[in-house]
N, C-alpha and C. Protein backbone atom coordinates (compact mmCIF):
# COMPACT_ATOMS: atom_id res chain seq x y z
N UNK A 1 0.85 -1.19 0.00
CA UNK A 1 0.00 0.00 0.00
C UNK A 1 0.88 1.23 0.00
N UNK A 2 0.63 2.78 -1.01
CA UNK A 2 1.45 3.36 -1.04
C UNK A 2 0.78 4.26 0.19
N UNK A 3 2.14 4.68 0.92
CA UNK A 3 1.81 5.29 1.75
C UNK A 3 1.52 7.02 1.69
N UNK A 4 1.77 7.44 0.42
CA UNK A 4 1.05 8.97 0.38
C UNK A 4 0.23 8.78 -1.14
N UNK A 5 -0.73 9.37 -0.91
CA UNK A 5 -1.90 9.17 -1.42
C UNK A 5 -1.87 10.27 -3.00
N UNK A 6 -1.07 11.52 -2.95
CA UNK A 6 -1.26 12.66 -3.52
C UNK A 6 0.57 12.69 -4.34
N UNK A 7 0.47 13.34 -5.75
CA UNK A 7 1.64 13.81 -5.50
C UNK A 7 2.17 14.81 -4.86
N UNK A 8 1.22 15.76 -4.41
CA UNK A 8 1.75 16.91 -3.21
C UNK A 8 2.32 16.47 -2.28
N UNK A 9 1.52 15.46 -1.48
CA UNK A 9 2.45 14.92 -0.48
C UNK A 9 3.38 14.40 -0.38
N UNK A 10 3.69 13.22 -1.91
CA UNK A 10 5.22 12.95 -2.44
C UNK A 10 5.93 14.08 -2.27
N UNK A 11 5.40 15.37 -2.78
CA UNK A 11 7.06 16.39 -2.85
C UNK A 11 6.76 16.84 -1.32
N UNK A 12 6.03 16.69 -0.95
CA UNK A 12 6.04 17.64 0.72
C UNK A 12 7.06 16.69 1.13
N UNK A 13 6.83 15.59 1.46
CA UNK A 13 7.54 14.51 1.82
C UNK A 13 8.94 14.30 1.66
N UNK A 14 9.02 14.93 0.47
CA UNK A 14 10.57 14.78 -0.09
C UNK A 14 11.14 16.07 0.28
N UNK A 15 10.84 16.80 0.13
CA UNK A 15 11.39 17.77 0.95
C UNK A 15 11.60 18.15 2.28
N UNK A 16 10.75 17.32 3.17
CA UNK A 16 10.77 17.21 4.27
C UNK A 16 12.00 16.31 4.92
N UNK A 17 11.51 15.30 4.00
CA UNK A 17 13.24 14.42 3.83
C UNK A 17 14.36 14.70 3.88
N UNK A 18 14.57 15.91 2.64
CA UNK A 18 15.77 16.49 2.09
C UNK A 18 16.60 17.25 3.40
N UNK A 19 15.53 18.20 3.82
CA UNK A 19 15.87 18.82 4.70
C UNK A 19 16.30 18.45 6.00
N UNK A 20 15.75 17.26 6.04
CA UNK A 20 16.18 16.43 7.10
C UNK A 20 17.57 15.55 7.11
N UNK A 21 17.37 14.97 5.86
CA UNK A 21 19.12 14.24 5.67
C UNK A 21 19.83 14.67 4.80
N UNK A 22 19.31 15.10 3.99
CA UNK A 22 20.33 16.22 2.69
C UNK A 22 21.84 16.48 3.04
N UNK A 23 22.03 16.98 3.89
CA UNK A 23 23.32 17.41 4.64
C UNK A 23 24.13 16.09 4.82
N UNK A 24 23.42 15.17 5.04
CA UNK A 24 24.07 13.89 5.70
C UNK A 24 24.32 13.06 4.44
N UNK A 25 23.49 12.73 3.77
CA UNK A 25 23.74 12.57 2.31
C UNK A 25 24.91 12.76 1.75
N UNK A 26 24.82 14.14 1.50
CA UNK A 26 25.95 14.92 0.47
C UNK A 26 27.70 14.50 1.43
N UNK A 27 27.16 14.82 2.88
CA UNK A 27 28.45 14.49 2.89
C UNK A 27 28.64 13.05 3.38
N UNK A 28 28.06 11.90 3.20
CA UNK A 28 28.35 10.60 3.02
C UNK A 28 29.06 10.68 1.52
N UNK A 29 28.53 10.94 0.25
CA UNK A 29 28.71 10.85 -0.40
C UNK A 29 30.10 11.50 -0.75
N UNK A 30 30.42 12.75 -0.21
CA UNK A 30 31.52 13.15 -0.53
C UNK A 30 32.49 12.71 0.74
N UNK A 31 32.59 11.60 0.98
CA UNK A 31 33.65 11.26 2.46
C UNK A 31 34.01 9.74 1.47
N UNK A 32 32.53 8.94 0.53
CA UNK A 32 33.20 8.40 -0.41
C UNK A 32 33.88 8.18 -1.01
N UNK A 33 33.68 9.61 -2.01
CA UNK A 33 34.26 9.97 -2.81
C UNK A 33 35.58 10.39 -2.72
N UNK A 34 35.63 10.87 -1.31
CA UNK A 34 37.57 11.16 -0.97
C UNK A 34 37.72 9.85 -0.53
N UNK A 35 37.06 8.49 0.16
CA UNK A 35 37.89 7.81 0.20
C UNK A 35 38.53 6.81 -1.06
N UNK A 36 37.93 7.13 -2.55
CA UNK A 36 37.80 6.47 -3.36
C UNK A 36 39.24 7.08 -3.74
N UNK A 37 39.06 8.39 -3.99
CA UNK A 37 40.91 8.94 -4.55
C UNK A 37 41.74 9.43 -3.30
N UNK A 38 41.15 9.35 -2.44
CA UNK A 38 42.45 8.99 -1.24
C UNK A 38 42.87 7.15 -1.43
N UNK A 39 42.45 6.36 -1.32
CA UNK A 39 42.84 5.09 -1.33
C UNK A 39 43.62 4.97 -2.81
N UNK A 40 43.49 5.58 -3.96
CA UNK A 40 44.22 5.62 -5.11
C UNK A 40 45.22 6.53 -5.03
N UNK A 41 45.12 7.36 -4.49
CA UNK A 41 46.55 8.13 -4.36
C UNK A 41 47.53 7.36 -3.60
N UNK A 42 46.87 6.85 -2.11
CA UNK A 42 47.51 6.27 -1.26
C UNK A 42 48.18 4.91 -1.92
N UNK A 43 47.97 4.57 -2.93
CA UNK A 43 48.22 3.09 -3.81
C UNK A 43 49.22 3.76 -4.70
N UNK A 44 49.17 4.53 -5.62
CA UNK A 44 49.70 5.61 -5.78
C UNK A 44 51.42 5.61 -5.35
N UNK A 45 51.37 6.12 -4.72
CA UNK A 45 52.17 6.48 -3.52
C UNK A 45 53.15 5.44 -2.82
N UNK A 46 52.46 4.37 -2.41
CA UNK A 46 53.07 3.47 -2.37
C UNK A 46 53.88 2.81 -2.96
N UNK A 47 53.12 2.28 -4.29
CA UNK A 47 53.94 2.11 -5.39
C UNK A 47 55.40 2.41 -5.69
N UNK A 48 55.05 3.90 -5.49
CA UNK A 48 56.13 4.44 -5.89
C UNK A 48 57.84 4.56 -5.33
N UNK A 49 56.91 4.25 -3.76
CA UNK A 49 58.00 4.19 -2.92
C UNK A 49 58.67 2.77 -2.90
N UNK A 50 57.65 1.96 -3.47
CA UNK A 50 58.18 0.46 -3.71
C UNK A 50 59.14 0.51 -4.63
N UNK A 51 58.88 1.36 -5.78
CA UNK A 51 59.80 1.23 -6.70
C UNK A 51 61.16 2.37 -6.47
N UNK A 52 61.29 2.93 -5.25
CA UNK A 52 62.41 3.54 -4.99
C UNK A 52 63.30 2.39 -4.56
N UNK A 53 62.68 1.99 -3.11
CA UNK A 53 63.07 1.13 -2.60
C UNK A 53 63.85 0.57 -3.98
N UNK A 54 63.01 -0.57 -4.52
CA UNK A 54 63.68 -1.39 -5.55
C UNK A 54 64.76 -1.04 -6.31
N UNK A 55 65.09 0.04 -6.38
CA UNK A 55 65.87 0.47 -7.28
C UNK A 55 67.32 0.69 -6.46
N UNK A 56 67.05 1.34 -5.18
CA UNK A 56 68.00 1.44 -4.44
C UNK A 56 69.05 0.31 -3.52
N UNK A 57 67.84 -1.13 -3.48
CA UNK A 57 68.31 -1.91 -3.27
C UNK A 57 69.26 -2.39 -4.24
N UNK A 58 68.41 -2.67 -5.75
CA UNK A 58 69.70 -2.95 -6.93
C UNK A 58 70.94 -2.51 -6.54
N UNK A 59 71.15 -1.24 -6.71
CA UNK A 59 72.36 -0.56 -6.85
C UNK A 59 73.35 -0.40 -5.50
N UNK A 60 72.67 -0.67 -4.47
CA UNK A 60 73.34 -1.60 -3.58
C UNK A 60 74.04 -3.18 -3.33
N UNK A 61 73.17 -3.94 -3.87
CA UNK A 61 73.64 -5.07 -4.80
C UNK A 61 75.01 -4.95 -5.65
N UNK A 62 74.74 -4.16 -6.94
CA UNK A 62 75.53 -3.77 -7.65
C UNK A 62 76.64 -3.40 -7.18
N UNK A 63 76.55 -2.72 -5.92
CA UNK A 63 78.06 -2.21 -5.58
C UNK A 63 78.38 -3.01 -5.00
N UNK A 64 77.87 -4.05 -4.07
CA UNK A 64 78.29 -5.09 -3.54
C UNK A 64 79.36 -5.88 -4.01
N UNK A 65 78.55 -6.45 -5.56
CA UNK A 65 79.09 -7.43 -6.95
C UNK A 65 80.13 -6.96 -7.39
N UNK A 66 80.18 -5.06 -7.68
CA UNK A 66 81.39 -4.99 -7.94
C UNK A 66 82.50 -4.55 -6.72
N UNK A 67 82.47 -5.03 -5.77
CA UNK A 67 83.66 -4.65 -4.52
C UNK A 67 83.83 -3.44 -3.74
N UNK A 68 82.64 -2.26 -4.45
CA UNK A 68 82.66 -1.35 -3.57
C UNK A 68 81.35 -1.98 -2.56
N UNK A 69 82.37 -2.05 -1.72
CA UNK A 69 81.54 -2.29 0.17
C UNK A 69 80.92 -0.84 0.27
N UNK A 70 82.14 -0.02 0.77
CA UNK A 70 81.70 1.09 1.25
C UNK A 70 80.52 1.77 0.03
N UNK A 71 80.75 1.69 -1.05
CA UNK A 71 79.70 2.62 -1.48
C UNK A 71 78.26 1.31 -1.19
N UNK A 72 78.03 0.01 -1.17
CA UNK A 72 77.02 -0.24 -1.11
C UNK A 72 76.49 -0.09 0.68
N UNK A 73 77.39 -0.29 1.28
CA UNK A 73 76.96 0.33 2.65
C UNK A 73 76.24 1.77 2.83
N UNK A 74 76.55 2.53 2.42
CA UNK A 74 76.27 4.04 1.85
C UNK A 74 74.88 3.68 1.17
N UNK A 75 74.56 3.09 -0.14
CA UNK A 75 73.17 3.05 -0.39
C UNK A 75 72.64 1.99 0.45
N UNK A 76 72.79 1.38 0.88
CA UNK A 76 72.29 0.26 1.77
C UNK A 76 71.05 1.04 3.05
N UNK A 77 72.43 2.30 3.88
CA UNK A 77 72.11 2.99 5.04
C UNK A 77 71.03 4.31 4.60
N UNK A 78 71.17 4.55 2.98
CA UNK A 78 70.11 5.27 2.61
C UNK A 78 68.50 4.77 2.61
N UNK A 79 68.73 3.76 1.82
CA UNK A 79 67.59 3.22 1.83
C UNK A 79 66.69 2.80 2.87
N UNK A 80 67.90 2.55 4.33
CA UNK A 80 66.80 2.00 5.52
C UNK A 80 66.84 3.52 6.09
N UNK A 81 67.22 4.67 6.19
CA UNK A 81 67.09 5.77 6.58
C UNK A 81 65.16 6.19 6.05
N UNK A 82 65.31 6.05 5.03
CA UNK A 82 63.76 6.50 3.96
C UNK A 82 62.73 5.56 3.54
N UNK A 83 63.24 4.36 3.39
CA UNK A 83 62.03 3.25 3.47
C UNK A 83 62.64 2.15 4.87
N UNK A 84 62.96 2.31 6.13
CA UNK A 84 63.11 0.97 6.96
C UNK A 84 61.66 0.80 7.36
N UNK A 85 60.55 0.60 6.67
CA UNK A 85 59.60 0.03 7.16
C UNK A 85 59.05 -0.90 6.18
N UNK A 86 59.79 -1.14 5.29
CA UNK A 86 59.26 -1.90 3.98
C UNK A 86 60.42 -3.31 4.04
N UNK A 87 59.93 -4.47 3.35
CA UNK A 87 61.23 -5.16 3.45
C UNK A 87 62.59 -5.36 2.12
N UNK A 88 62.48 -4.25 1.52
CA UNK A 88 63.60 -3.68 0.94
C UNK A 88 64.76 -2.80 2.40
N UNK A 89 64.13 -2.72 3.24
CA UNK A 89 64.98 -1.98 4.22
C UNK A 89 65.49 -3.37 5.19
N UNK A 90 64.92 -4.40 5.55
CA UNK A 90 65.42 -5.31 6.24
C UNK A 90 66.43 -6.16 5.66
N UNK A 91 66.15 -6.09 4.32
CA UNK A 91 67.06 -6.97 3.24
C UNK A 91 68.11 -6.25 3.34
N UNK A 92 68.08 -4.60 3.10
CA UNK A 92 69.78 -3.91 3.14
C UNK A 92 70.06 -3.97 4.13
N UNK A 93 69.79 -4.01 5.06
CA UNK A 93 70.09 -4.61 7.00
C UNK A 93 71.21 -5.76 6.72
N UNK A 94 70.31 -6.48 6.11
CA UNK A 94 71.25 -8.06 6.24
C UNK A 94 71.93 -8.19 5.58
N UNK A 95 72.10 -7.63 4.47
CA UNK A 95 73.22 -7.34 3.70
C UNK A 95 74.55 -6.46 4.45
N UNK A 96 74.31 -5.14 5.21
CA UNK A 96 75.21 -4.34 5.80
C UNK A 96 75.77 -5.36 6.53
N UNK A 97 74.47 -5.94 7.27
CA UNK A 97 75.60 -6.48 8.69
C UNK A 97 76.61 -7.91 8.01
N UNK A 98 76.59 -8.11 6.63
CA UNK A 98 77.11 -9.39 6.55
C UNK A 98 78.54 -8.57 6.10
N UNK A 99 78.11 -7.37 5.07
CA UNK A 99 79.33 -6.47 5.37
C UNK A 99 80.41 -6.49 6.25
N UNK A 100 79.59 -6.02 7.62
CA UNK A 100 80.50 -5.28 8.62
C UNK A 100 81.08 -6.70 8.89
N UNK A 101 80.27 -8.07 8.98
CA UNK A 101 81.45 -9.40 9.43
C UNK A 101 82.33 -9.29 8.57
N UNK A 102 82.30 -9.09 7.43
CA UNK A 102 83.38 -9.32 6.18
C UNK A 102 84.52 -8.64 6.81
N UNK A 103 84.32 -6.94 7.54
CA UNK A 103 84.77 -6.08 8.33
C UNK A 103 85.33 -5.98 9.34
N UNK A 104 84.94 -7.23 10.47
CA UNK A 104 85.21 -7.42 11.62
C UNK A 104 84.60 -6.92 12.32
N UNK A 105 83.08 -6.69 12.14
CA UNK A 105 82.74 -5.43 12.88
C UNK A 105 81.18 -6.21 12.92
N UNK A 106 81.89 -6.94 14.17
CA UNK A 106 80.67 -7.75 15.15
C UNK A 106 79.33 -7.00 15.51
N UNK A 107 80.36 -5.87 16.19
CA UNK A 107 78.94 -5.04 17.15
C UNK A 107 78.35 -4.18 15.89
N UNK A 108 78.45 -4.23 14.84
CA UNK A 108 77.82 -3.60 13.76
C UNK A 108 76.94 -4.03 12.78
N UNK A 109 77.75 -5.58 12.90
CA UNK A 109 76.72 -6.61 12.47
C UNK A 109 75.15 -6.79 12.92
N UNK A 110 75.49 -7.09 14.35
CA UNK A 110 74.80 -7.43 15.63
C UNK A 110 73.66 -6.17 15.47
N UNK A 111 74.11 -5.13 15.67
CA UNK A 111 73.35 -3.35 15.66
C UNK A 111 72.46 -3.67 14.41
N UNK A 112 72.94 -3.89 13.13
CA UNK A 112 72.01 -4.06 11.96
C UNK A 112 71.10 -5.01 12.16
N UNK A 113 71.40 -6.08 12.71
CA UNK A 113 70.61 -7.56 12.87
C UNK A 113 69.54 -7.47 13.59
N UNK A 114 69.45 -6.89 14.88
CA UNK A 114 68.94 -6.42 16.03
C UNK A 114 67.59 -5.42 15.38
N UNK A 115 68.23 -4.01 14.14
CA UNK A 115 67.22 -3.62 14.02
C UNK A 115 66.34 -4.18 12.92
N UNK A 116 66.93 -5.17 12.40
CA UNK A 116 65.82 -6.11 10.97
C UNK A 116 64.95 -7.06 12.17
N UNK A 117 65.28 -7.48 12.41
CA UNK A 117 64.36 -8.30 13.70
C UNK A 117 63.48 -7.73 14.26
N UNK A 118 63.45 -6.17 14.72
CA UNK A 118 62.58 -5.28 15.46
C UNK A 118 61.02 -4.59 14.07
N UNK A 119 61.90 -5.13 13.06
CA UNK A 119 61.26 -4.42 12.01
C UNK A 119 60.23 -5.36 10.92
N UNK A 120 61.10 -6.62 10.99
CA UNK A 120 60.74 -7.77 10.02
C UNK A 120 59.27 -8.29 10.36
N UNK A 121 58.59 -8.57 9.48
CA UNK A 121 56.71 -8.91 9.50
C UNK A 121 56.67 -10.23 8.96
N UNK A 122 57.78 -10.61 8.09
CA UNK A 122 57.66 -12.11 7.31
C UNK A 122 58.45 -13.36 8.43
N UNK A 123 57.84 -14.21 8.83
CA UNK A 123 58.19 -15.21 9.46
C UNK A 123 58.97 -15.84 8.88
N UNK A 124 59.39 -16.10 7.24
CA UNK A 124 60.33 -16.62 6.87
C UNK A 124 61.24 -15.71 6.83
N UNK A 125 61.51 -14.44 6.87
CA UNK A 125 62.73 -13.49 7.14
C UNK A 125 62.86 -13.49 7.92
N UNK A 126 61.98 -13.41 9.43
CA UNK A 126 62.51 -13.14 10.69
C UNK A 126 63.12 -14.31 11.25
N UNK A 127 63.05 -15.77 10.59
CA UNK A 127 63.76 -16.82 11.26
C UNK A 127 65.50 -16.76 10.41
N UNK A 128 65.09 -16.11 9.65
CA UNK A 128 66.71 -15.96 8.70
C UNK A 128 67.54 -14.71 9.54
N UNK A 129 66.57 -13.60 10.16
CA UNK A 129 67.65 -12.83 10.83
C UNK A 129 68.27 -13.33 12.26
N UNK A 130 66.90 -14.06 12.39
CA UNK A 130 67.31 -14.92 13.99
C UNK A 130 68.47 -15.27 13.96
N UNK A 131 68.37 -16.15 12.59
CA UNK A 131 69.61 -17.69 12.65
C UNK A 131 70.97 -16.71 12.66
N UNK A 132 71.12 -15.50 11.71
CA UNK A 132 72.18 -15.09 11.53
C UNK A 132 72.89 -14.21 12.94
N UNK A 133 71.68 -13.39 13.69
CA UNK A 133 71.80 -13.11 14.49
C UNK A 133 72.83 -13.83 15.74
N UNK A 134 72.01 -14.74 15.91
CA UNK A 134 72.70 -15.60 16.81
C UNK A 134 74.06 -16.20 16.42
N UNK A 135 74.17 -16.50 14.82
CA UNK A 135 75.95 -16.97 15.00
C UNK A 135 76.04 -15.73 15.34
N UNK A 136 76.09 -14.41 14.70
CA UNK A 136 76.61 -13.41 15.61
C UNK A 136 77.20 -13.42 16.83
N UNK A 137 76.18 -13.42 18.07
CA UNK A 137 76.43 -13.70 19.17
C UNK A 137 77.35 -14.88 19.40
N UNK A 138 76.79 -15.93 18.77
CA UNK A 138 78.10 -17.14 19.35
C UNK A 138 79.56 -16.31 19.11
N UNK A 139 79.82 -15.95 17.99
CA UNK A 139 80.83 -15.38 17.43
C UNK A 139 81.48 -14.56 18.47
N UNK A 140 80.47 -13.69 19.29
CA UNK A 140 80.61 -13.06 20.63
C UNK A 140 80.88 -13.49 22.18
N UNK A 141 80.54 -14.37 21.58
CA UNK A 141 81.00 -15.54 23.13
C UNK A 141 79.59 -15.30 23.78
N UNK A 142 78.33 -14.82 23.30
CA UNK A 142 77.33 -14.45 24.42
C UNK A 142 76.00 -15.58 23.58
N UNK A 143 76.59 -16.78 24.29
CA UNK A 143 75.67 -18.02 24.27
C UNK A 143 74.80 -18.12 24.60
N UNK A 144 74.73 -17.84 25.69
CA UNK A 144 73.04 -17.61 26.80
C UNK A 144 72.20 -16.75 24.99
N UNK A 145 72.55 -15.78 24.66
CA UNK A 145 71.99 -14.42 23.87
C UNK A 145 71.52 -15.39 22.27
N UNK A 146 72.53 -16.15 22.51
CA UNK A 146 72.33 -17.00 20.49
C UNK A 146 71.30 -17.67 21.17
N UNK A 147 71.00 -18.50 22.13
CA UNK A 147 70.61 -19.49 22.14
C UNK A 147 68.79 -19.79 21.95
N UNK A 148 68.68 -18.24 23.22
CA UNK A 148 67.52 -17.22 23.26
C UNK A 148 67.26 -16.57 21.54
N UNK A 149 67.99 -16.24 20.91
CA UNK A 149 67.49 -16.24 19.39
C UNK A 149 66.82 -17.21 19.12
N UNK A 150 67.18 -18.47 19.15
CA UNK A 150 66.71 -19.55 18.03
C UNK A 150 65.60 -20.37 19.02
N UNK A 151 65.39 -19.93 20.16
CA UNK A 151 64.14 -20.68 20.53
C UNK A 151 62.74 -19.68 20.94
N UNK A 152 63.02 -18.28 20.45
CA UNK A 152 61.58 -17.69 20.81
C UNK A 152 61.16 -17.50 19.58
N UNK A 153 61.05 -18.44 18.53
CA UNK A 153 60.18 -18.37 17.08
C UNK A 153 60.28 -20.12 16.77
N UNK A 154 59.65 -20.53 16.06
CA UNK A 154 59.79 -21.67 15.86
C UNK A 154 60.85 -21.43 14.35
N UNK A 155 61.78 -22.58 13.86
CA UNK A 155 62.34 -22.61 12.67
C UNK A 155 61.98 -22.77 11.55
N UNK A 156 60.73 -23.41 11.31
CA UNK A 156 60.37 -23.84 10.14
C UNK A 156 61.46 -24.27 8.93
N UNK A 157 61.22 -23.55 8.09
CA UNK A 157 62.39 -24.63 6.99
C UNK A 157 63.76 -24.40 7.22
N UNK A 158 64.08 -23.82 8.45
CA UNK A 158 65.65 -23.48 8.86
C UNK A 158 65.83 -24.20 10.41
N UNK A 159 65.11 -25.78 10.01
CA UNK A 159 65.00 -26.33 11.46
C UNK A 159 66.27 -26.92 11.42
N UNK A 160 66.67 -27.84 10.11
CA UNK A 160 68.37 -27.96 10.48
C UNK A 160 69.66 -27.46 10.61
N UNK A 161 69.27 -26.00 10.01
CA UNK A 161 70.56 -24.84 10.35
C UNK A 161 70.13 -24.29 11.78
N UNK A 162 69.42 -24.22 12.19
CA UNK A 162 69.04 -23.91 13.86
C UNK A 162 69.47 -24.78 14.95
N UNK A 163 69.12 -26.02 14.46
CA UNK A 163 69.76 -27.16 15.10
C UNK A 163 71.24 -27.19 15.07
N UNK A 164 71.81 -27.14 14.03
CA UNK A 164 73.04 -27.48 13.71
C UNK A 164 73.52 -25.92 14.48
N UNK A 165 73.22 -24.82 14.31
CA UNK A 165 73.79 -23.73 15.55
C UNK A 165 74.19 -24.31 16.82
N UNK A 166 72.92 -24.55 17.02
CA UNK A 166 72.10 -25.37 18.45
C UNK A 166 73.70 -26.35 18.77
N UNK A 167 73.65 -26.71 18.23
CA UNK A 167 75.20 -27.78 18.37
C UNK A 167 76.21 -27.25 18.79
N UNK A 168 76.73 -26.09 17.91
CA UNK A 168 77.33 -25.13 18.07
C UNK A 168 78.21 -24.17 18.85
N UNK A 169 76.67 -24.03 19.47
CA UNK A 169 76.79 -22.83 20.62
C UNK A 169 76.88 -24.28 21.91
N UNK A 170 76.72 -25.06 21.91
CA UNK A 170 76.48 -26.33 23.16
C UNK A 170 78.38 -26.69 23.23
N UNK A 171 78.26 -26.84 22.05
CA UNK A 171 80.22 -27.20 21.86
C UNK A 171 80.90 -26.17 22.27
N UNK A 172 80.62 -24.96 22.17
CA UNK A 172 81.71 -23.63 22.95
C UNK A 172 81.02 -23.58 23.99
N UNK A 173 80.37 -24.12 24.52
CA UNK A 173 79.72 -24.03 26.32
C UNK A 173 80.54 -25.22 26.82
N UNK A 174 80.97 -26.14 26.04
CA UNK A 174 81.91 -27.64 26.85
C UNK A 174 80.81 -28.66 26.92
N UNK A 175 79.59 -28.38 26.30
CA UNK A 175 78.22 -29.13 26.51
C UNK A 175 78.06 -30.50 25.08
N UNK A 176 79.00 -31.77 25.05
CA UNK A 176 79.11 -32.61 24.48
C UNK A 176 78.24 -33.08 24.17
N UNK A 177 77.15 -33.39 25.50
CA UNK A 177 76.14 -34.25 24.98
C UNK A 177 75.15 -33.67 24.06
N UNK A 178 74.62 -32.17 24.86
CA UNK A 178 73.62 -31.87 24.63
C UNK A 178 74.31 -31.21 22.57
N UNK A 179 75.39 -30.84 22.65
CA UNK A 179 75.77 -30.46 20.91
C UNK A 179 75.16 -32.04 19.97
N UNK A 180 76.24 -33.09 20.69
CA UNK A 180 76.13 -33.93 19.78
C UNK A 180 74.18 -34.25 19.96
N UNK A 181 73.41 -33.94 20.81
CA UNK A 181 71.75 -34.79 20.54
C UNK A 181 71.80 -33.28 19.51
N UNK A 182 72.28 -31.81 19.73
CA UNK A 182 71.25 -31.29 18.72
C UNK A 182 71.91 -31.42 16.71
N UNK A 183 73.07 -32.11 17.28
CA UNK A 183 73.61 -31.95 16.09
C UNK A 183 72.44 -33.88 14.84
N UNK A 184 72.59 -34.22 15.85
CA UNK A 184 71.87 -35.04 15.43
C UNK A 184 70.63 -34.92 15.31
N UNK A 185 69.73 -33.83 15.52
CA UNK A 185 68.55 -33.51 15.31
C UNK A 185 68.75 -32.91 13.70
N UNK A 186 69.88 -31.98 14.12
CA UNK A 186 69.99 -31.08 12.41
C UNK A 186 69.98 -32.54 11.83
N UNK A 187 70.49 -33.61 11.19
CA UNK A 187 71.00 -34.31 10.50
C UNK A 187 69.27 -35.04 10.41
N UNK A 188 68.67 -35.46 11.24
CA UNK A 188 67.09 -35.88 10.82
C UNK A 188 65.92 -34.98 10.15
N UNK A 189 66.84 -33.62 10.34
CA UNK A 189 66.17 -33.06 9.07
C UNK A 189 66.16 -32.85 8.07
N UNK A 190 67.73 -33.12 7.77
CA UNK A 190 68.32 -32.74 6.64
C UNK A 190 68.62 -33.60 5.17
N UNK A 191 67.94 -33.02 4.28
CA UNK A 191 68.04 -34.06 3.00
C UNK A 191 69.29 -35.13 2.91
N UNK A 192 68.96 -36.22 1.95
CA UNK A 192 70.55 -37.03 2.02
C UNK A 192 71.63 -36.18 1.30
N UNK A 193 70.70 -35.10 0.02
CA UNK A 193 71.87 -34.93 -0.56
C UNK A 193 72.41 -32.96 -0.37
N UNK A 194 72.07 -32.68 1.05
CA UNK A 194 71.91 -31.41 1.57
C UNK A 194 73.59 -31.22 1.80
N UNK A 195 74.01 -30.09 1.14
CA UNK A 195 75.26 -29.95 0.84
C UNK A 195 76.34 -29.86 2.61
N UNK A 196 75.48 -29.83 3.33
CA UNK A 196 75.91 -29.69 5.05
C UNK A 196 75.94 -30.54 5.63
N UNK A 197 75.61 -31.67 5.35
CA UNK A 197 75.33 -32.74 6.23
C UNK A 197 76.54 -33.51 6.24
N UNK A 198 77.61 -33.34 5.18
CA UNK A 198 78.82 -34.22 6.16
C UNK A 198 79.69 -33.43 6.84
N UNK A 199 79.07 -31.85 6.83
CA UNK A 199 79.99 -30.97 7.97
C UNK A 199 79.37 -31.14 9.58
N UNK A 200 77.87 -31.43 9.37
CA UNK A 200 77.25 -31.86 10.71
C UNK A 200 78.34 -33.36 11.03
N UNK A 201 77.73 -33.91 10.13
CA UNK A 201 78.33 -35.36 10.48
C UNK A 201 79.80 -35.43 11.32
N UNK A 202 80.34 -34.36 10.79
CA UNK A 202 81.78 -34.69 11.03
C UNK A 202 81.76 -34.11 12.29
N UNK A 203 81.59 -33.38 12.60
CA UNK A 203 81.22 -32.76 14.04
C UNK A 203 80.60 -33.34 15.01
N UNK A 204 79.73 -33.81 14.68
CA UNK A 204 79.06 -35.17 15.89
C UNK A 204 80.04 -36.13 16.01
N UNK A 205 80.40 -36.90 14.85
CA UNK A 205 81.46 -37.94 15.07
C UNK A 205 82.55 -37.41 15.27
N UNK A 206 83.05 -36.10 15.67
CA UNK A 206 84.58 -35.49 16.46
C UNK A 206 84.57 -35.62 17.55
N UNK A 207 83.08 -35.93 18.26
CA UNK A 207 82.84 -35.87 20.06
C UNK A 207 82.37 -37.18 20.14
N UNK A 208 82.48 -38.22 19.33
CA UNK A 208 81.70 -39.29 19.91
C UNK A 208 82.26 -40.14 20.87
N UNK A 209 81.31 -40.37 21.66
CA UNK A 209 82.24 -41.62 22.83
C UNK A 209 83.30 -42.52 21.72
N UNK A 210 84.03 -43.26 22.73
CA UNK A 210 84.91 -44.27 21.92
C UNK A 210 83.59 -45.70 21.49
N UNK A 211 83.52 -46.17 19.99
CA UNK A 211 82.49 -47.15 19.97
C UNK A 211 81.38 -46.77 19.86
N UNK A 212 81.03 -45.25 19.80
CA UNK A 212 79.02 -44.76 19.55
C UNK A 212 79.45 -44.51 18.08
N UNK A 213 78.90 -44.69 17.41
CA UNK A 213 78.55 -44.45 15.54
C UNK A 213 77.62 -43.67 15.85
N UNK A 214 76.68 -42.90 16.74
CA UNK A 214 75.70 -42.11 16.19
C UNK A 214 76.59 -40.49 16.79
């Protein structure tokens, strides 16, 4: 049943309407409409910074490949200066700090490593800065610190290079048994034809009792 009877009352009605939500209307509609080319600018925008990033990473690369360190350190430290929230900035992280080891320059390593970890969103990157992290630290003598890396994330596909750390850091503690069980954990994960496994091997069998084969 229509509920107004007249077209007078249709336009009374509608105007009564208008006046009533009109305002609310127009600006629904225009809060739309900015979010329609705000969200395209903002895409926009992004983009673009993706493709800085990208570019800056290259040519960090590049200087890498060709032997200038220092100049790829230099674009490396640019890039996480202006994008470190993207993971073009965690990647030049891990690149610097593999630098500064090349360098000798532990606590610089460590400093870069420390801030890709604080920054990293991908679970398969953040178990790659872990792992590296922590030889770090072993490297440092601060075992307790590696060890605490590799057990507050789980490893996923870096369960036998974690393990095989795990060994590692147990063997510069004087800890025989517990290296050789984790070294033998790395080795049950690890493919037959995994290019590491007769450096594990050899390492378990350097500590074995006299007469244990495992």
């Amino acid at each position: 049943m229509d509920v107004y009877t007249t077209d007078e009352e249709r336009v009374e009605a509608l105007r009564k309407w208008w006046k009533e939500n009109g305002l609310q209307l127009i600006a629904g509609v225009a809060i739309g409409l900015a979010g329609v080319f705000g969200w395209n600018a903002w895409q926009q925008h992004s983009n673009t910074r993706a493709e800085w990033a990208s570019v800056r990473y290259t040519a960090m690369v590049q200087a890498m490949e060709a032997g200038d360190r220092e100049g790829a350190i230099r674009q490396g430290e640019q890039l996480i200066s202006d994008q470190g929230d993207s993971a073009y900035g965690v990647l030049a992280a891990l690149a610097i700090a593999r630098m500064k080891l090349e360098q000798e320059d532990a606590t610089g390593a460590a400093a870069h490593l420390e801030w890709a970890l604080g920054k990293v969103s991908r679970p398969e990157l953040e178990r790659l800065v872990r792992l590296r992290l922590a030889r770090v630290r072993l490297a440092q003598e601060r075992h307790d610190d590696a060890l605490t890396l590799l057990d507050q994330a789980p490893a996923g596909a870096y369960e036998g290079l974690y393990q095989d750390l795990r060994g590692d850091i147990h063997f510069a503690r004087g800890e025989r048994d517990a290296a050789r069980n984790a070294w033998n954990a790395a080795l049950a994960v690890m493919e037959p034809g995994d290019p590491l496994r007769s450096n594990v091997e050899m390492k378990r069998d350097d500590i074995a009792p006299p007469g244990d084969a495992s």
